[in-house]
Protein backbone atom coordinates (compact mmCIF):
# COMPACT_ATOMS: atom_id res chain seq x y z
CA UNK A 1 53.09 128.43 80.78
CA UNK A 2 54.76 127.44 77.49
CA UNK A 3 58.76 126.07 77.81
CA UNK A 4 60.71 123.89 76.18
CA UNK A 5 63.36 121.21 76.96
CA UNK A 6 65.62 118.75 75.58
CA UNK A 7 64.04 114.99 76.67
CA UNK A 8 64.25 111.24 75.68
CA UNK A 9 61.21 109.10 75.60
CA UNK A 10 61.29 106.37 78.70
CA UNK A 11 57.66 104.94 77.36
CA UNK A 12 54.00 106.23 76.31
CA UNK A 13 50.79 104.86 76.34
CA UNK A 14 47.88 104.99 74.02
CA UNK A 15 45.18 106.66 76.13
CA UNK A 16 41.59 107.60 74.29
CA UNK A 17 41.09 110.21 71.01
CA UNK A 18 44.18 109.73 69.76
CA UNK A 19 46.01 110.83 73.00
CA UNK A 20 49.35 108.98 74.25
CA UNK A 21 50.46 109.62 77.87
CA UNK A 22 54.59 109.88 77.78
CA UNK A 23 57.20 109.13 80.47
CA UNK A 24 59.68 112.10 79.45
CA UNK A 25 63.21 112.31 80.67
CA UNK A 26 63.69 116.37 80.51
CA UNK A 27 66.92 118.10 81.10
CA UNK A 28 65.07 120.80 82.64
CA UNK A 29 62.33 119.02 84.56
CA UNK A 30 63.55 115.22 85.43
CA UNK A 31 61.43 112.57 84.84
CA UNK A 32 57.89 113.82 83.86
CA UNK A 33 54.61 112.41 82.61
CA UNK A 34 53.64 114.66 79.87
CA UNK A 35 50.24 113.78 77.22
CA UNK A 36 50.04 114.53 73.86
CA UNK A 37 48.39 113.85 70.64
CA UNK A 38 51.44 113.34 68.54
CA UNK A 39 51.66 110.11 67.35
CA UNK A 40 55.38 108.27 66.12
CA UNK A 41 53.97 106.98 63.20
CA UNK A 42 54.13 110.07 61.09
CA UNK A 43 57.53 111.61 59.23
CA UNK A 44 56.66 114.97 60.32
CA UNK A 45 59.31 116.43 62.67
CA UNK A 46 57.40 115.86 65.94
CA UNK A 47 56.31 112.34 65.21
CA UNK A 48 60.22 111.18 64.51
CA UNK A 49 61.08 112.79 67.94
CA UNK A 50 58.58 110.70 69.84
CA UNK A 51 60.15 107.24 68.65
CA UNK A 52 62.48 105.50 70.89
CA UNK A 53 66.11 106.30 71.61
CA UNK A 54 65.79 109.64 70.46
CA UNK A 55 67.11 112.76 71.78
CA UNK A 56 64.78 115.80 71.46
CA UNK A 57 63.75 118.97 72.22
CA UNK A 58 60.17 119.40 73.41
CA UNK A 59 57.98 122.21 73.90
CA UNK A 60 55.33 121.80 76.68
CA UNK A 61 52.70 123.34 78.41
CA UNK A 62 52.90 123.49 81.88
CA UNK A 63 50.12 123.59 84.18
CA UNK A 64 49.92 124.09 87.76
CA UNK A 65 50.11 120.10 88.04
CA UNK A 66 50.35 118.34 84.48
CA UNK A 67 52.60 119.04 81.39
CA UNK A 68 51.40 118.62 77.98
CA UNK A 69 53.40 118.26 74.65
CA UNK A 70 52.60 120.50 71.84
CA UNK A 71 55.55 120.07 69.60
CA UNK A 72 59.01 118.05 69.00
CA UNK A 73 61.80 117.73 67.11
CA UNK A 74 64.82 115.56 66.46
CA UNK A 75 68.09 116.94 68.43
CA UNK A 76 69.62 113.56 67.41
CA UNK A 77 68.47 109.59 66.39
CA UNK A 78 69.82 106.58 67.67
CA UNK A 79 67.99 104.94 64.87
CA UNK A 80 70.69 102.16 64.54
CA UNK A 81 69.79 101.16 68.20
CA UNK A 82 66.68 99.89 67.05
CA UNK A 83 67.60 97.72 63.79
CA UNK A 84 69.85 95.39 66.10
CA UNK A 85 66.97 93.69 68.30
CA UNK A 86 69.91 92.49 71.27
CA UNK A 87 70.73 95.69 71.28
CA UNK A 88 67.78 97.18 71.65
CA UNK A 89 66.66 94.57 74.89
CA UNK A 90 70.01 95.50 76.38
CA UNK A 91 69.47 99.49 75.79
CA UNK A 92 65.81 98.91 76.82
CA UNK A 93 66.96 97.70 79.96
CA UNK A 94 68.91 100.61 80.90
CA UNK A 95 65.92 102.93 80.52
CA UNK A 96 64.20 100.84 82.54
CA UNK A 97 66.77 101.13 85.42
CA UNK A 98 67.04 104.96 84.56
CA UNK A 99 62.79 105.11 85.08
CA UNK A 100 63.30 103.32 88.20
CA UNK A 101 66.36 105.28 89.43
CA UNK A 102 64.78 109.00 88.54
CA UNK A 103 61.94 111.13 91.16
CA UNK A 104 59.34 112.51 89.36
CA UNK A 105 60.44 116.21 88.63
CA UNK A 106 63.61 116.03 90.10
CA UNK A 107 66.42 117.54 87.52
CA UNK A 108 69.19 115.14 87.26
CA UNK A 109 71.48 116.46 84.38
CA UNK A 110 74.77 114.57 85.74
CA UNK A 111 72.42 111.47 84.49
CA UNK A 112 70.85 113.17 81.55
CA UNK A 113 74.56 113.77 80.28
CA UNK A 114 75.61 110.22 80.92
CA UNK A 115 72.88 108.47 79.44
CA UNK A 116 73.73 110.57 76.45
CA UNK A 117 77.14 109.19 76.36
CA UNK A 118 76.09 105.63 76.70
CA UNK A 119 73.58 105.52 73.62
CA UNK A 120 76.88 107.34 71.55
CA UNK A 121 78.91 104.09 72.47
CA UNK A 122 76.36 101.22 72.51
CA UNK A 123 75.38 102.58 68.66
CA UNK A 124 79.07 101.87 67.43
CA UNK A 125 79.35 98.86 69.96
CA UNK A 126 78.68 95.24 67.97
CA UNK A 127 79.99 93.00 71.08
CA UNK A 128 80.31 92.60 74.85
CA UNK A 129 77.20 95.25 75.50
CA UNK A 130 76.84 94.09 78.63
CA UNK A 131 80.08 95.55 80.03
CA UNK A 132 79.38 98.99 78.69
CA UNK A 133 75.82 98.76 81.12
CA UNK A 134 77.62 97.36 84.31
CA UNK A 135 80.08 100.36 83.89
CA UNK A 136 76.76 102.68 83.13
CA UNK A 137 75.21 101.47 86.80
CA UNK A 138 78.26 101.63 88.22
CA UNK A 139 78.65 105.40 87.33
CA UNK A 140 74.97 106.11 87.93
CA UNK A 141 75.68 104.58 91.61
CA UNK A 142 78.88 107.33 91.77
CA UNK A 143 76.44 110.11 90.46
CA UNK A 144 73.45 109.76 92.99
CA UNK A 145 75.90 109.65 95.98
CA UNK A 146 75.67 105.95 96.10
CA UNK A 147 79.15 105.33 95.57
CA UNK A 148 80.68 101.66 96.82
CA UNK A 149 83.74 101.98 99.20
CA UNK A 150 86.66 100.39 97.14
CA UNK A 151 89.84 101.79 98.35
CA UNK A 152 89.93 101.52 101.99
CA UNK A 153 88.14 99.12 104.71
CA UNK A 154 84.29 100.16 105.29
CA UNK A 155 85.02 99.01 108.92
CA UNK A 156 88.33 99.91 109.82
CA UNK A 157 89.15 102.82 107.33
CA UNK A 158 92.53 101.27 106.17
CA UNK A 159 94.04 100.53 102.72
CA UNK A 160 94.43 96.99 103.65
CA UNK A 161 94.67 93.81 101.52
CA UNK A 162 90.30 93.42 100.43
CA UNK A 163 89.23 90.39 101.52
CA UNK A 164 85.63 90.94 101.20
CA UNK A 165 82.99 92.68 99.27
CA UNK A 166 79.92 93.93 101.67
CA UNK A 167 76.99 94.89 100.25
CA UNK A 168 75.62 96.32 103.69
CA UNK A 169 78.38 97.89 104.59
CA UNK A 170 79.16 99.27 100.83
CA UNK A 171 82.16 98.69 100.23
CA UNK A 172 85.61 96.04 100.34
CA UNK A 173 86.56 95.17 104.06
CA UNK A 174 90.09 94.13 104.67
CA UNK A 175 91.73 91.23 105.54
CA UNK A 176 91.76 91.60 109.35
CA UNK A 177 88.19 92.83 109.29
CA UNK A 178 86.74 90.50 107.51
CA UNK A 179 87.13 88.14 110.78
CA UNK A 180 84.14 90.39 112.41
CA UNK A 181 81.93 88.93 109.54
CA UNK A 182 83.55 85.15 109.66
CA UNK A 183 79.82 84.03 111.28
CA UNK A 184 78.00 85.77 108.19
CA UNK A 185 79.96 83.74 105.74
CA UNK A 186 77.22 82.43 104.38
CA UNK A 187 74.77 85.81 103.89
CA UNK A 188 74.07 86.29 100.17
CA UNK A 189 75.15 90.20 100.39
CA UNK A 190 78.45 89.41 101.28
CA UNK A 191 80.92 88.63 98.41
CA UNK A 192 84.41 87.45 98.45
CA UNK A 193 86.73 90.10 97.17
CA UNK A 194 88.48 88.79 94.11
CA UNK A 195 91.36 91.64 93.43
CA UNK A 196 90.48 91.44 89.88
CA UNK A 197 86.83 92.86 90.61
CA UNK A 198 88.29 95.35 93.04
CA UNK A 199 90.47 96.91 90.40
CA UNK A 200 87.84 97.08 87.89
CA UNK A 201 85.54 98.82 90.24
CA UNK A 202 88.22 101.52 90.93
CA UNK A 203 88.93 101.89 87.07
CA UNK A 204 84.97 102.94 86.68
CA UNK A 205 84.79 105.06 89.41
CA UNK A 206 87.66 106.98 89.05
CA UNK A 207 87.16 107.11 84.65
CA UNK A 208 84.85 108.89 82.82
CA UNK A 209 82.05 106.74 81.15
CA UNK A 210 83.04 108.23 77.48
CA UNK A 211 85.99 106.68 77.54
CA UNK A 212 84.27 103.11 78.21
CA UNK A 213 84.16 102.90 74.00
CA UNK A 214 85.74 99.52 73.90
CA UNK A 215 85.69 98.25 77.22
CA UNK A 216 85.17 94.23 77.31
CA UNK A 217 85.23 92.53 80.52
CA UNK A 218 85.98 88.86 80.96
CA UNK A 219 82.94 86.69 80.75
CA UNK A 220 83.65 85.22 84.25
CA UNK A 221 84.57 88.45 85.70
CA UNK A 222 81.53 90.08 84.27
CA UNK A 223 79.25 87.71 85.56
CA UNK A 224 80.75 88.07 88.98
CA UNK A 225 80.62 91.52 88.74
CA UNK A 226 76.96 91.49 87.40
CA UNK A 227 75.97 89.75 90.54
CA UNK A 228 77.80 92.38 93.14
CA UNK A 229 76.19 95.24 91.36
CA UNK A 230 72.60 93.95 91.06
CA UNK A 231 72.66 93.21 95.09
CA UNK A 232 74.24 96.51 95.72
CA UNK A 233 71.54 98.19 93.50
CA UNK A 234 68.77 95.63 94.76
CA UNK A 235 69.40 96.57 98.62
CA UNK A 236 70.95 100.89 98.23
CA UNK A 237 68.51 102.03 95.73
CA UNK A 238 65.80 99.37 96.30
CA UNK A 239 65.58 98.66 92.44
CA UNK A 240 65.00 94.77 92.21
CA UNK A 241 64.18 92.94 88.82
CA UNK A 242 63.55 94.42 85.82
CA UNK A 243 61.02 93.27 83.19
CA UNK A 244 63.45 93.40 80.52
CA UNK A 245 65.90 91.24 82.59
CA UNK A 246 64.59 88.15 80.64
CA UNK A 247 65.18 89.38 76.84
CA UNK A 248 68.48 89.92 77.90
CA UNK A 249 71.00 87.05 76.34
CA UNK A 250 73.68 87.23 79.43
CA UNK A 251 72.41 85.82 82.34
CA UNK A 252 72.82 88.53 85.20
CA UNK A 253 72.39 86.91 88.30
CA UNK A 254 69.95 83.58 89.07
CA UNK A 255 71.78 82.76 92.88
């Protein structure tokens, strides 16, 4: 069966005879493997729309159990992504959580859209990149149902003073709570609640990730932040280290 689909290129890998085997991110589809014998050396339409960060629209063949690309073309290049090397490492990384996130063949256009948005800003961005990606996870969590509890107690259910952040639990627990967990004070997944982190988390949630264009967190609070995210990710979605953690030139989390 011949479709087609809009897609951006996670990875490929030379195979043999000229053939490449491509992780595709598909609007349609999800995350598929798909092979193909165009290369991204070429100028020809379909080679340009095989290079990374590129949005494009593919047409496959599907077969009962394998996809194959025939033909590409360029829906839209984030070209200036990859002339800034630190940018490129930090967008890098976020495929590589996105690859990591996604099911194979599992449709996740909620994702698709805001991954989309997040190459728009990070081409105009030339600082602070990493706060653009913690507020890119952070939606992602909100998108797969994986939302942290930030504006009442994950124990109690009130809208009392946070006192603590459990990663566990997911979510802030409030000041009377947080005497349950007083014998856990020193477990790495729980967090103490500064209100400056608990605010920020509530402006992501409750904000679209568009309008993130010039958001620049503190370094302190981003680092803080960074580390309460990566646990939350590390132990709810089971997504530990990334490879392309260490090009990264902010230091995530080394606790």
């Amino acid at each position: 069966m011949f479709t087609d689909t809009e897609g951006i290129i996670f990875r490929q890998v030379k195979t043999v005879n000229g053939r490449r085997m491509v992780l595709l991110f598909s609007r349609k589809y999800g995350k598929i493997s798909a092979g193909t014998s165009i290369g991204e050396k070429g100028k020809n339409k379909s080679s340009l729309a095989m290079r990374p960060f590129t949005y494009g629209r593919y047409e496959l063949f599907k077969n009962r159990d394998s996809y194959n690309i025939n033909s590409a073309e360029v829906i839209r290049s984030y070209y200036r992504i990859g002339e800034d090397v630190e940018k490129y490492m930090y967008c890098s990384y976020v495929l590589e959580f996105t690859e990591k996130l996604l099911q194979e063949e599992e449709p996740a256009p909620g994702i698709f859209g805001m991954i989309l948005d997040f190459f728009d800003m990070m081409e105009q961005r030339s600082r602070k990149y990493f706060s653009l990606i913690l507020a890119y996870q952070i939606k992602v969590l909100q998108e797969v149902g994986c939302r942290p509890q930030v504006n009442r107690c994950v124990v109690c259910g009130e809208k009392g003073e946070p006192a603590l952040f459990h990663v566990k639990e997911g979510g802030i627990v409030c000041s009377r709570c947080c005497l349950n967990f007083h014998d856990n004070q020193n477990d790495a997944l729980i967090y103490q609640a500064n209100f400056a982190i608990v605010n920020i988390l509530r402006y992501i949630l409750d904000t679209p990730l568009k309008s993130f264009k010039n958001l620049a967190l503190d370094a302190e609070l981003q680092k803080q932040l960074a580390r309460i995210i990566k646990s939350y990710i590390a132990y709810h979605l089971d997504i530990g280290e990334l490879k392309s953690e260490s090009f990264l030139t902010v230091e995530i989390d080394k606790s």
